[in-house]
PDB file of N, CA and C in Angstrom:
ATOM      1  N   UNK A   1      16.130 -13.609  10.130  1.00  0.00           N
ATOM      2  CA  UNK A   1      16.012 -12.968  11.420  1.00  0.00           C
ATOM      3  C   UNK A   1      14.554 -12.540  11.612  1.00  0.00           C
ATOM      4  N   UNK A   2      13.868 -12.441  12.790  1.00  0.00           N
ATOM      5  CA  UNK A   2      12.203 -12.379  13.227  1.00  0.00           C
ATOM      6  C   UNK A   2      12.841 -10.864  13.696  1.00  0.00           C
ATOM      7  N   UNK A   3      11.614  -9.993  13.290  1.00  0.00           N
ATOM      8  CA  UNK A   3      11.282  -8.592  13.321  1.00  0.00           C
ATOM      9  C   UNK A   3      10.049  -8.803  14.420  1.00  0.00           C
ATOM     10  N   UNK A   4       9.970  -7.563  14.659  1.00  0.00           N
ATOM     11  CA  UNK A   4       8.712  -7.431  15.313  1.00  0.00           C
ATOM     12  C   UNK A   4       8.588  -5.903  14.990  1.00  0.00           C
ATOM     13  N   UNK A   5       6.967  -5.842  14.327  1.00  0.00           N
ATOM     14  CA  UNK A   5       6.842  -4.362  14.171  1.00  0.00           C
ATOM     15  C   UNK A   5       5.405  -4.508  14.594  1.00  0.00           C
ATOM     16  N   UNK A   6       5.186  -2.495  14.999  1.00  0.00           N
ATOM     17  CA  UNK A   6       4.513  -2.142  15.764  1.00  0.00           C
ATOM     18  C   UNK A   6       3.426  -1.705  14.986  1.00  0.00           C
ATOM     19  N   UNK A   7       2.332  -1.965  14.361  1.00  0.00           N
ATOM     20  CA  UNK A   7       1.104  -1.715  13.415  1.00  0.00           C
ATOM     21  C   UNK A   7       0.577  -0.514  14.344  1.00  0.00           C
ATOM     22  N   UNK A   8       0.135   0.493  14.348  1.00  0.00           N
ATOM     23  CA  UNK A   8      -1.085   1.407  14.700  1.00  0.00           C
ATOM     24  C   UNK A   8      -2.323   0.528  14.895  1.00  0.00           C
ATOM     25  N   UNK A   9      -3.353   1.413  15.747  1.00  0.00           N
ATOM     26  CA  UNK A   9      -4.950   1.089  15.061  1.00  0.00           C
ATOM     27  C   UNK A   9      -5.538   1.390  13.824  1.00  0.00           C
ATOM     28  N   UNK A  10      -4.823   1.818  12.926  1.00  0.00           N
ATOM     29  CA  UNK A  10      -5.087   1.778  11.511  1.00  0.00           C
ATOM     30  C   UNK A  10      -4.202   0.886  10.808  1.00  0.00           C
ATOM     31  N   UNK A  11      -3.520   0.515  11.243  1.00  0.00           N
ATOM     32  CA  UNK A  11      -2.986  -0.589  10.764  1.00  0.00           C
ATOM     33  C   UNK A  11      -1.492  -0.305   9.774  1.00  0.00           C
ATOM     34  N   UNK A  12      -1.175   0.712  10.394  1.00  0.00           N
ATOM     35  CA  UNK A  12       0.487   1.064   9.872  1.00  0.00           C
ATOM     36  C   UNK A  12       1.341   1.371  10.632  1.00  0.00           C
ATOM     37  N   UNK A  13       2.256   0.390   9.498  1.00  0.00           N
ATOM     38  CA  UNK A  13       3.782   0.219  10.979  1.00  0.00           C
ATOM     39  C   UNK A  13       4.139   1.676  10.826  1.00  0.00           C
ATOM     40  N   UNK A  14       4.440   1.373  12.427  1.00  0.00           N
ATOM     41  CA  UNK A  14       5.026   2.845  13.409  1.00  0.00           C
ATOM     42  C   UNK A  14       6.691   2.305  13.579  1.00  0.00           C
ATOM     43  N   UNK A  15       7.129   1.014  13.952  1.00  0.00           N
ATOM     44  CA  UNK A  15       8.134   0.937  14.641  1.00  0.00           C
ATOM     45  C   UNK A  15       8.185  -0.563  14.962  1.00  0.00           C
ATOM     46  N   UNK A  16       9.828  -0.989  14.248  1.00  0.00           N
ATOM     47  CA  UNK A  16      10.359  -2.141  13.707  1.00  0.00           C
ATOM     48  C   UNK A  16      11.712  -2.410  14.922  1.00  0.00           C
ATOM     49  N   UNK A  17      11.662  -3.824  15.448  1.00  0.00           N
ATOM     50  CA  UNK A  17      12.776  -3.681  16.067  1.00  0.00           C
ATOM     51  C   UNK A  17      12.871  -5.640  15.730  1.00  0.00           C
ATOM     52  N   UNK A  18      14.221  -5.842  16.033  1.00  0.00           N
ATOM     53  CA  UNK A  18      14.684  -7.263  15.431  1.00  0.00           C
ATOM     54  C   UNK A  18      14.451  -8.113  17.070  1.00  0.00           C
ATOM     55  N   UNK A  19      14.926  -9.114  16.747  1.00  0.00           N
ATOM     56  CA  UNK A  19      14.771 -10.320  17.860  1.00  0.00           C
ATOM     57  C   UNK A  19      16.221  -9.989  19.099  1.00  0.00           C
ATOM     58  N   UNK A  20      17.292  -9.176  18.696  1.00  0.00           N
ATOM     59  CA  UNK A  20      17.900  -9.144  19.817  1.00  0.00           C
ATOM     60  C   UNK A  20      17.567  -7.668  20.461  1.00  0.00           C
ATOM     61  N   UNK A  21      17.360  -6.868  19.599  1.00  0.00           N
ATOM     62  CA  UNK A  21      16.870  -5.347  20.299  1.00  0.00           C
ATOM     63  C   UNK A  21      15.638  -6.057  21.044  1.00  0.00           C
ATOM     64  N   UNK A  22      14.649  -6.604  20.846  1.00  0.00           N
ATOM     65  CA  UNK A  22      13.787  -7.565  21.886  1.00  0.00           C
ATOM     66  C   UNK A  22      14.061  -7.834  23.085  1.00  0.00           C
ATOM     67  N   UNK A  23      14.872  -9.045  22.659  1.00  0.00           N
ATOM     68  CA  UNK A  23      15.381  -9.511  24.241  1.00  0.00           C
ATOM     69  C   UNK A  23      16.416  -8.642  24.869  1.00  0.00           C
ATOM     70  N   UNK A  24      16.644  -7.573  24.192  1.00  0.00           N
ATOM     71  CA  UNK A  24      18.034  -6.789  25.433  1.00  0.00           C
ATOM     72  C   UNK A  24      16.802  -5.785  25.782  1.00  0.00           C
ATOM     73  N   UNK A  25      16.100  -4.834  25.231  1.00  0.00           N
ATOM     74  CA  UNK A  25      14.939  -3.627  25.506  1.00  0.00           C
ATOM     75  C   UNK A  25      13.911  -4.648  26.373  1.00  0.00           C
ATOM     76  N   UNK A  26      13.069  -5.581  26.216  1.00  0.00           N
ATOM     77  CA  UNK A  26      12.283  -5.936  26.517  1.00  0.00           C
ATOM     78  C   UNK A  26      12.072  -7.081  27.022  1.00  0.00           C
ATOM     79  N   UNK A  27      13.273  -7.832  27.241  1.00  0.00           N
ATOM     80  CA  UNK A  27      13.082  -9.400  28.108  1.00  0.00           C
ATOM     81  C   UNK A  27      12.952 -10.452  26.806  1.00  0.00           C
ATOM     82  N   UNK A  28      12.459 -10.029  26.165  1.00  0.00           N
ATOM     83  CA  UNK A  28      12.313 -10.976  24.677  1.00  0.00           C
ATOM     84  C   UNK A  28      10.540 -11.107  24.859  1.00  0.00           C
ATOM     85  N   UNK A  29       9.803 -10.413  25.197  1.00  0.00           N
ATOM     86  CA  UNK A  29       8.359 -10.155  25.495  1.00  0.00           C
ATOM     87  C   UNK A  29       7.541  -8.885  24.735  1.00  0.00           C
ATOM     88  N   UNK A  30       6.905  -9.723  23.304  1.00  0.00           N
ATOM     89  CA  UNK A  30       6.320  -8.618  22.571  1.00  0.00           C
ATOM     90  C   UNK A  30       5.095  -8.072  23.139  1.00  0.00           C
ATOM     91  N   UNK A  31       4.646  -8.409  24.374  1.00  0.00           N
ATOM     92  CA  UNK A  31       3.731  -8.029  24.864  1.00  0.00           C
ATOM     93  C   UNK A  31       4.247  -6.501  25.528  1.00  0.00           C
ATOM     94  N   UNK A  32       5.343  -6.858  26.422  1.00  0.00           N
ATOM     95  CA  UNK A  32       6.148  -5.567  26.441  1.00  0.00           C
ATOM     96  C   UNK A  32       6.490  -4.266  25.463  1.00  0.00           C
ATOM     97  N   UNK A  33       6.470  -4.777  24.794  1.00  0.00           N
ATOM     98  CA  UNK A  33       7.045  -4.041  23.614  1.00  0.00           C
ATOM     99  C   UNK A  33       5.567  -3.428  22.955  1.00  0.00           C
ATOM    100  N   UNK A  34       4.717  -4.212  22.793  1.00  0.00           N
ATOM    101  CA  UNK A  34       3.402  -2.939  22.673  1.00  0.00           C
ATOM    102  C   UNK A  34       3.014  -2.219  23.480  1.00  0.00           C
ATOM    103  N   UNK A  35       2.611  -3.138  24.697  1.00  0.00           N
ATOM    104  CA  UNK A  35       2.698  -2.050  25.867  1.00  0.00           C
ATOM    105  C   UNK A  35       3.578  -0.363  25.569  1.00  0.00           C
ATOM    106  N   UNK A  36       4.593  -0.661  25.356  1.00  0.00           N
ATOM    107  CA  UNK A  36       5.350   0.335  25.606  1.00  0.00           C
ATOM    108  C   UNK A  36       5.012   1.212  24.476  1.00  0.00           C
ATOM    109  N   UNK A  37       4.865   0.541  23.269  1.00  0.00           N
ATOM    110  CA  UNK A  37       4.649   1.609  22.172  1.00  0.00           C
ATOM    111  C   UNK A  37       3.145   2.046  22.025  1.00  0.00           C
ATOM    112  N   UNK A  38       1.960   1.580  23.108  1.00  0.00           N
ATOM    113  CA  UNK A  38       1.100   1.965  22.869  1.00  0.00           C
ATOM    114  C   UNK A  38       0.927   3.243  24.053  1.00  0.00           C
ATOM    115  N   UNK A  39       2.195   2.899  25.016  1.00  0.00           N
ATOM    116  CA  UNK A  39       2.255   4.576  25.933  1.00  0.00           C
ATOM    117  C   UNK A  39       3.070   5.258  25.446  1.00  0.00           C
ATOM    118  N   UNK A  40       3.806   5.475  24.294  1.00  0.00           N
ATOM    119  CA  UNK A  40       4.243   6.234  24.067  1.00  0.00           C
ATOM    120  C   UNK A  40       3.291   7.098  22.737  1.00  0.00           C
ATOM    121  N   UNK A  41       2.737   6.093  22.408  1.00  0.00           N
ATOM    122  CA  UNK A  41       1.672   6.847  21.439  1.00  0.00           C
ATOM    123  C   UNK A  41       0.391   7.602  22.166  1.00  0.00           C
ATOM    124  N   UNK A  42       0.154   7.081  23.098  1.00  0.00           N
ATOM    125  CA  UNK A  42      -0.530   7.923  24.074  1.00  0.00           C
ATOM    126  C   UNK A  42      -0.404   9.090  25.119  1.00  0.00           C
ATOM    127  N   UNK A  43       0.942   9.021  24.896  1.00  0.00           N
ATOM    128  CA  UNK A  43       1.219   9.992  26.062  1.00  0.00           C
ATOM    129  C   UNK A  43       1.753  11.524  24.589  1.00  0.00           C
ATOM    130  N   UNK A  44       1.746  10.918  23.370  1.00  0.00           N
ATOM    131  CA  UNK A  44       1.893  12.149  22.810  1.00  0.00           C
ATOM    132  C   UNK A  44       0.861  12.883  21.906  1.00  0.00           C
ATOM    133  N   UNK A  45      -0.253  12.431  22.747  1.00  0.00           N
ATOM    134  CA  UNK A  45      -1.200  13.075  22.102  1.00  0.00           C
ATOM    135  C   UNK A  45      -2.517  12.482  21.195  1.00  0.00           C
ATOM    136  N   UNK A  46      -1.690  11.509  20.775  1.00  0.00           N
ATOM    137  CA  UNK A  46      -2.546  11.018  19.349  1.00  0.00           C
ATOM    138  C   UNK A  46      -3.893  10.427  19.896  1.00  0.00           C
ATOM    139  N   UNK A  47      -4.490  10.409  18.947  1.00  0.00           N
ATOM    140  CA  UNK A  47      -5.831   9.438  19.466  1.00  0.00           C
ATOM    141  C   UNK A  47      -5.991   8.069  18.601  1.00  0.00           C
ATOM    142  N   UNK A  48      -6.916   7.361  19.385  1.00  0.00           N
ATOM    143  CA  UNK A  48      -6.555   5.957  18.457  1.00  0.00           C
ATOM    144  C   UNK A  48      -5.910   5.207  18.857  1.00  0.00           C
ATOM    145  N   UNK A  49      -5.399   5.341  20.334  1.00  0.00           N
ATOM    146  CA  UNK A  49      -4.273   3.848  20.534  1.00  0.00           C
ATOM    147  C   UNK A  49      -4.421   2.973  20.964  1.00  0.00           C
ATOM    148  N   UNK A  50      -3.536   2.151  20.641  1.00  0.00           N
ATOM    149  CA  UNK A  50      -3.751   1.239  20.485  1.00  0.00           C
ATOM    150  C   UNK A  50      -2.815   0.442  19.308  1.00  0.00           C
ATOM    151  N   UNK A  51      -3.449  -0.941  18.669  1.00  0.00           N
ATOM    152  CA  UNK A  51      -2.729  -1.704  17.627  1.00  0.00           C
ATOM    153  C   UNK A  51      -2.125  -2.824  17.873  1.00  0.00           C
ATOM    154  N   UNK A  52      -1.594  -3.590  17.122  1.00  0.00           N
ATOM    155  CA  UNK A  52      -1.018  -4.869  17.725  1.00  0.00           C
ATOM    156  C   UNK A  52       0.928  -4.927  17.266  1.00  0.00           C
ATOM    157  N   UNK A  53       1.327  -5.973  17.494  1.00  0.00           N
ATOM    158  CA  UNK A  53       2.151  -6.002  17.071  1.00  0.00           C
ATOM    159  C   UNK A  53       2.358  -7.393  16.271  1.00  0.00           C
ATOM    160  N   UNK A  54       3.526  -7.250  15.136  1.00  0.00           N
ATOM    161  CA  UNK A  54       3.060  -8.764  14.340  1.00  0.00           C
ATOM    162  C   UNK A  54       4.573  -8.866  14.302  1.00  0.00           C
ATOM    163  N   UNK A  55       4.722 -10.358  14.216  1.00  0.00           N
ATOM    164  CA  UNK A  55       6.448 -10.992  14.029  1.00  0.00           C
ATOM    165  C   UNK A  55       6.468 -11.286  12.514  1.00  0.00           C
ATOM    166  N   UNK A  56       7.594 -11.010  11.991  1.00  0.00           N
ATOM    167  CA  UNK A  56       7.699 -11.254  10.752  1.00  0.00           C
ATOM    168  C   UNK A  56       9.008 -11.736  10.152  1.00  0.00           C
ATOM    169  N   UNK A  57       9.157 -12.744   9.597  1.00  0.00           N
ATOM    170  CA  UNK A  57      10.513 -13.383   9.741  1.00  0.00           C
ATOM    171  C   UNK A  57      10.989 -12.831   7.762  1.00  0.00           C
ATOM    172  N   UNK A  58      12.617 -12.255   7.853  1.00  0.00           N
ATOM    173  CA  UNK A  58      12.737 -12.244   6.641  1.00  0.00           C
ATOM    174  C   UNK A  58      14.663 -12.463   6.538  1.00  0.00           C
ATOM    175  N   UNK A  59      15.097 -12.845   5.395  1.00  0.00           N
ATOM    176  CA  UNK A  59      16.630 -13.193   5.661  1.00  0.00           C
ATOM    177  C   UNK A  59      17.561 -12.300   5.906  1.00  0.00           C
ATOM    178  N   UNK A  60      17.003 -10.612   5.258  1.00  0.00           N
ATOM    179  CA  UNK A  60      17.870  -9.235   5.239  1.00  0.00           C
ATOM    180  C   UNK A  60      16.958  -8.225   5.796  1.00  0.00           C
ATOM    181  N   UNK A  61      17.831  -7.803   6.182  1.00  0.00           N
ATOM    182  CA  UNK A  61      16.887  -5.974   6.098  1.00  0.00           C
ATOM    183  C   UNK A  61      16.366  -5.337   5.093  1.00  0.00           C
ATOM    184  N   UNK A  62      16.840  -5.899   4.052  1.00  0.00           N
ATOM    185  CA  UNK A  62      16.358  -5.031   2.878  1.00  0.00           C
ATOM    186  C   UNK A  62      15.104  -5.727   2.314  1.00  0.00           C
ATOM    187  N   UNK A  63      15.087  -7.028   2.720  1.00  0.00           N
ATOM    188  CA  UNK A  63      13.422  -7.775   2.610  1.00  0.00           C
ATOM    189  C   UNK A  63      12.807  -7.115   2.902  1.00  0.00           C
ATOM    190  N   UNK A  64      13.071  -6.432   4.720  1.00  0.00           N
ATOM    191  CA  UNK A  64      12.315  -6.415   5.851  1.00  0.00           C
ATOM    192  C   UNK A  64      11.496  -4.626   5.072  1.00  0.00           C
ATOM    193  N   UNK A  65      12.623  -4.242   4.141  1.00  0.00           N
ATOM    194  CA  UNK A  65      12.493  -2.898   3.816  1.00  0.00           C
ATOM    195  C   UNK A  65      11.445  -2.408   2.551  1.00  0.00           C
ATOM    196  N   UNK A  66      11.674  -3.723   1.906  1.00  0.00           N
ATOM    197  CA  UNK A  66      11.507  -3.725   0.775  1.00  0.00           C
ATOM    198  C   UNK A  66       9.662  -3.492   0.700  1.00  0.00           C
ATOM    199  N   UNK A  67       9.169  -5.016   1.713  1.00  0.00           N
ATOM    200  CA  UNK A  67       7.802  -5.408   2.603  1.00  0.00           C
ATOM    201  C   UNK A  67       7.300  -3.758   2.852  1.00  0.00           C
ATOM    202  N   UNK A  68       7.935  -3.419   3.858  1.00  0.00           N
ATOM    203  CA  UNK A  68       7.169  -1.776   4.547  1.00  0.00           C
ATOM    204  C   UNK A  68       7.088  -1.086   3.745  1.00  0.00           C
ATOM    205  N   UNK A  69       7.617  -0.793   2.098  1.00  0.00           N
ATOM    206  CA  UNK A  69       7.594  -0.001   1.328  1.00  0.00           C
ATOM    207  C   UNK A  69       6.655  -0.469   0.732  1.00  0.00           C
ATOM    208  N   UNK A  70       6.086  -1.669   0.505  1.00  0.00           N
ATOM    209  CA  UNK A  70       4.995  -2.118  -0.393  1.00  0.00           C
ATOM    210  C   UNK A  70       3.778  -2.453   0.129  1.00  0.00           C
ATOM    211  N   UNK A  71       3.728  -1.451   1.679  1.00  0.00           N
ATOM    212  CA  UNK A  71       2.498  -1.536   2.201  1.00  0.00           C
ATOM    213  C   UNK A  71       1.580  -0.600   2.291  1.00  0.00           C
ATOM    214  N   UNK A  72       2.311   0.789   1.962  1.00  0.00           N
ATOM    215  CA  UNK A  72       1.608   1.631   1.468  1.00  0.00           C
ATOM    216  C   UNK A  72       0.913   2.588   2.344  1.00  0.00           C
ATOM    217  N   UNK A  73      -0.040   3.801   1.922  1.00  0.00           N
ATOM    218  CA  UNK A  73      -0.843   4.211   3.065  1.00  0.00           C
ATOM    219  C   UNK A  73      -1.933   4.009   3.028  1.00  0.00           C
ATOM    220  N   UNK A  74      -2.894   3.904   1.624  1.00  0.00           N
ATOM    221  CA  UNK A  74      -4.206   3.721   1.403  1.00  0.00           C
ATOM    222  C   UNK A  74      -4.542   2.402   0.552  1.00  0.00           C
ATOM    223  N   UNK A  75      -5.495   2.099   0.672  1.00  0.00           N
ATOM    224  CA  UNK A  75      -5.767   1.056   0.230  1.00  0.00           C
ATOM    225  C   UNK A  75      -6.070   1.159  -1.619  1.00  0.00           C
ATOM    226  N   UNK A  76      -5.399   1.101  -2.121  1.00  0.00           N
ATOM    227  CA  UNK A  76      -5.675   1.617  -4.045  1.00  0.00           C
ATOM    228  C   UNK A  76      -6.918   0.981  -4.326  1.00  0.00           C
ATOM    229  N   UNK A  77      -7.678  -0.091  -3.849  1.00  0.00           N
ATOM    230  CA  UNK A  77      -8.540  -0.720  -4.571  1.00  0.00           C
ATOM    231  C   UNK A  77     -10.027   0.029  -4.422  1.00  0.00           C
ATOM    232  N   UNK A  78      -9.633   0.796  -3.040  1.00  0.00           N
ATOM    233  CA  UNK A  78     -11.073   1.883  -2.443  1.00  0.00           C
ATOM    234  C   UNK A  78     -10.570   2.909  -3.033  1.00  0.00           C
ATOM    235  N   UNK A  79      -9.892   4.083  -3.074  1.00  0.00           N
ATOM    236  CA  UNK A  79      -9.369   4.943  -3.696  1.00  0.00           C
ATOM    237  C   UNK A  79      -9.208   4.890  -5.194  1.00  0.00           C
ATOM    238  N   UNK A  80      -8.773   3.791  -5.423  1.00  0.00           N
ATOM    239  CA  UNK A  80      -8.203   4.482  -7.035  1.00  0.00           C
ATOM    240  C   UNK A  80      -8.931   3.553  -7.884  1.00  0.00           C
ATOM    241  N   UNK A  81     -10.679   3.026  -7.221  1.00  0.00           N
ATOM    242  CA  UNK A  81     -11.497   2.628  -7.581  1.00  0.00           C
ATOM    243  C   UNK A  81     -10.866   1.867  -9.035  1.00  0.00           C
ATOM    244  N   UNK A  82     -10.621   0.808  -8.628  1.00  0.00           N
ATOM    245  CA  UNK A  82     -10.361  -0.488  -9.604  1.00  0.00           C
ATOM    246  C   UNK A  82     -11.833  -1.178  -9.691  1.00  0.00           C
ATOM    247  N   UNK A  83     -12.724  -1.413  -9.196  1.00  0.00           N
ATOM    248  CA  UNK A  83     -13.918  -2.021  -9.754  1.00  0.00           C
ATOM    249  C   UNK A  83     -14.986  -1.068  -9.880  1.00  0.00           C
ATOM    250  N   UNK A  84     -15.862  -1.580 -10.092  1.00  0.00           N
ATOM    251  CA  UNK A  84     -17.303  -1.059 -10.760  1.00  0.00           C
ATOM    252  C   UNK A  84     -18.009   0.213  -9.427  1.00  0.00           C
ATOM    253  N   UNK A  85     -17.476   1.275  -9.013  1.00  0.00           N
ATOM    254  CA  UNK A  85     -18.989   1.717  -8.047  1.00  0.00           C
ATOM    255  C   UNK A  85     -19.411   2.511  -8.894  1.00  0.00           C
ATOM    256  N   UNK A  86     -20.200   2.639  -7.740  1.00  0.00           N
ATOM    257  CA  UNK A  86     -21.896   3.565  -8.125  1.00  0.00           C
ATOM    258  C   UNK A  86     -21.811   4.448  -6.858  1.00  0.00           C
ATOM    259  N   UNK A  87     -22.174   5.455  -7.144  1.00  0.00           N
ATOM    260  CA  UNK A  87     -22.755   6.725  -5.660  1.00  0.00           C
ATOM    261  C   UNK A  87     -23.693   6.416  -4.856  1.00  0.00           C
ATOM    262  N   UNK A  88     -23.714   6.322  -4.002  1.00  0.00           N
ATOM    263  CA  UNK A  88     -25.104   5.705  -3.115  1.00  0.00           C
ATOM    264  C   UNK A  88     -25.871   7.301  -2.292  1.00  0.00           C
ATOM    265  N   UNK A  89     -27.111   7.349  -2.355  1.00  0.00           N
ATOM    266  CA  UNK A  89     -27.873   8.976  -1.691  1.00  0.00           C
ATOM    267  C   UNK A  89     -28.272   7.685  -0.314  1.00  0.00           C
ATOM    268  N   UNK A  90     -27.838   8.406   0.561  1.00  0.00           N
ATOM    269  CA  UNK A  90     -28.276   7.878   1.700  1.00  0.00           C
ATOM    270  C   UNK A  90     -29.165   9.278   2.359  1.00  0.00           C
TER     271      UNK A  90
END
């Protein structure tokens, strides 16, 4: 089944909906469907909106679940410094 979820401008899903919640909410038009989630992120305040939306095809929900759990919030490789830095004096 094709998902469609709603990435932020930072690039984390906000909000997951399948291919028939699509076409019954939105005509079957993911253009719609950001639209909409980028006024609702705007109208409550936040700053930053914006984002895209991406289709993602998987056989269960629990794929679909499994994926969003292993995406995390920060990036470990900048944070939990896995390679070599150095401090830079700017």
């Amino acid at each position: 089944m094709k998902y469609f979820v709603y990435f932020d401008s930072y690039g984390h899903a906000r909000q997951v909906i399948d291919e028939k919640e699509l076409a019954g909410k939105f005509d079957g038009d993911p253009d719609a469907y950001l639209k909409a989630m980028v006024e609702s992120v705007s109208n409550s305040g936040s700053l930053g909106a914006g984002g895209h939306v991406g289709t993602l095809k998987f056989d269960t929900e629990e794929e679909l679940n499994a994926y969003l759990e292993s995406l995390g919030d920060e990036i470990t490789g900048f944070y939990g410094c896995q390679s070599e830095s150095r401090p830079y004096n700017f």
